[in-house]
Protein backbone atom coordinates (compact mmCIF):
# COMPACT_ATOMS: atom_id res chain seq x y z
CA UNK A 1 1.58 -30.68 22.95
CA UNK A 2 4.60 -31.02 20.34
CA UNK A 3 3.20 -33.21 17.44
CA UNK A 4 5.64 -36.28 18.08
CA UNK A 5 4.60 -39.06 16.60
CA UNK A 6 2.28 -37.41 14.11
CA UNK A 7 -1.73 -37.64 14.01
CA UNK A 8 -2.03 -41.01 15.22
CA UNK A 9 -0.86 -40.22 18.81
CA UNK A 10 -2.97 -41.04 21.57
CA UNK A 11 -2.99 -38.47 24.17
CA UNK A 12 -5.25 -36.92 26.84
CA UNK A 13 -8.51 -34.89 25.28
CA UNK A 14 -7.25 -32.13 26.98
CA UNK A 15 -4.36 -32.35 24.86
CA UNK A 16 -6.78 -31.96 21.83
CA UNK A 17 -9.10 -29.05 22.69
CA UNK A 18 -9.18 -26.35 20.31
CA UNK A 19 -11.55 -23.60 19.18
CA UNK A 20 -13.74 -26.17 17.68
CA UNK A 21 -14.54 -28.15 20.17
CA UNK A 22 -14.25 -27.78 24.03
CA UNK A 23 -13.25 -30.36 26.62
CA UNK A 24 -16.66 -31.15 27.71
CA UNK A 25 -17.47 -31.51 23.99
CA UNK A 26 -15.24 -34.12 23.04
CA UNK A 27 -15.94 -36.02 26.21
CA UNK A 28 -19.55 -36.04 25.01
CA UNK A 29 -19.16 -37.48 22.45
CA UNK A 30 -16.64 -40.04 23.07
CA UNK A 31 -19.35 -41.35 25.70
CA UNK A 32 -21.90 -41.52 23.00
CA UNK A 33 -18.97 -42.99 20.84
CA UNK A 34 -19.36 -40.58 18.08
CA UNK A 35 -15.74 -39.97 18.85
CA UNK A 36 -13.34 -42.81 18.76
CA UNK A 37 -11.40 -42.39 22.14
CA UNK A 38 -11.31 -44.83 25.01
CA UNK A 39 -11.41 -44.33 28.87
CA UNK A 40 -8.47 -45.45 30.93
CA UNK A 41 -8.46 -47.01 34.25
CA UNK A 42 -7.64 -43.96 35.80
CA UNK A 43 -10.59 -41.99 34.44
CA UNK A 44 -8.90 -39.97 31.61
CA UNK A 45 -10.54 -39.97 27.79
CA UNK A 46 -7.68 -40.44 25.17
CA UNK A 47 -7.60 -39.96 21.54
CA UNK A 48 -5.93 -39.11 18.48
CA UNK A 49 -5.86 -36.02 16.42
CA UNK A 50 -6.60 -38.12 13.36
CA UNK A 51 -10.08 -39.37 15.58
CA UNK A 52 -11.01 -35.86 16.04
CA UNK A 53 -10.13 -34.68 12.41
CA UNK A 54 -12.72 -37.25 11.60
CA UNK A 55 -15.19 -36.47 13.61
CA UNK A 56 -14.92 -33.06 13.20
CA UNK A 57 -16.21 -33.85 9.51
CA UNK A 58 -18.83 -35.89 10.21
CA UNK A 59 -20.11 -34.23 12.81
CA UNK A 60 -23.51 -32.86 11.49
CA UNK A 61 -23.84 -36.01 9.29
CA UNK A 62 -27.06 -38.13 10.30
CA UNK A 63 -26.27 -41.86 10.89
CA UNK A 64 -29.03 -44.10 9.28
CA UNK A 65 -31.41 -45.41 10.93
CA UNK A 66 -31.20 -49.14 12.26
CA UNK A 67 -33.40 -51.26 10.82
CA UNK A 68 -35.77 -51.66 14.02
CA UNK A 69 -36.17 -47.92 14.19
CA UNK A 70 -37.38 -47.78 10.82
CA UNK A 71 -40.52 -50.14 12.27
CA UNK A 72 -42.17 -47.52 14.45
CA UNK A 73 -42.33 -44.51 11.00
């Protein structure tokens, strides 16, 4: 897909699979919203090339725990 409008261009995830990262990937984690994409009304996941250039980099960083999880250590 020609790079129109630049990084911020939302397009189909299909647009934005590349060795990294598969379709089935990056639909996995938009649903767990790891990935910041949204679902239209007809079913297909969109994002941005900037959105997956971020979460490309903090993909194996751990999110800290919420305060209620902390409770049960």
């Amino acid at each position: 897909m020609p790079n129109v409008a630049g990084p911020a261009r939302i397009v189909p995830l299909a647009s934005l699979v590349n060795q990294d990262f598969s379709l089935a990937a990056l639909r996995q984690a938009a649903q767990r919203g790891r990935l910041e994409a949204n679902q239209g009304s007809d079913g297909v996941w969109r994002s941005s090339r900037r959105a997956i250039d971020e979460y490309s980099r903090t993909k194996f960083s751990r999110r800290p725990k919420a305060e209620n999880e902390l409770e049960d250590v």
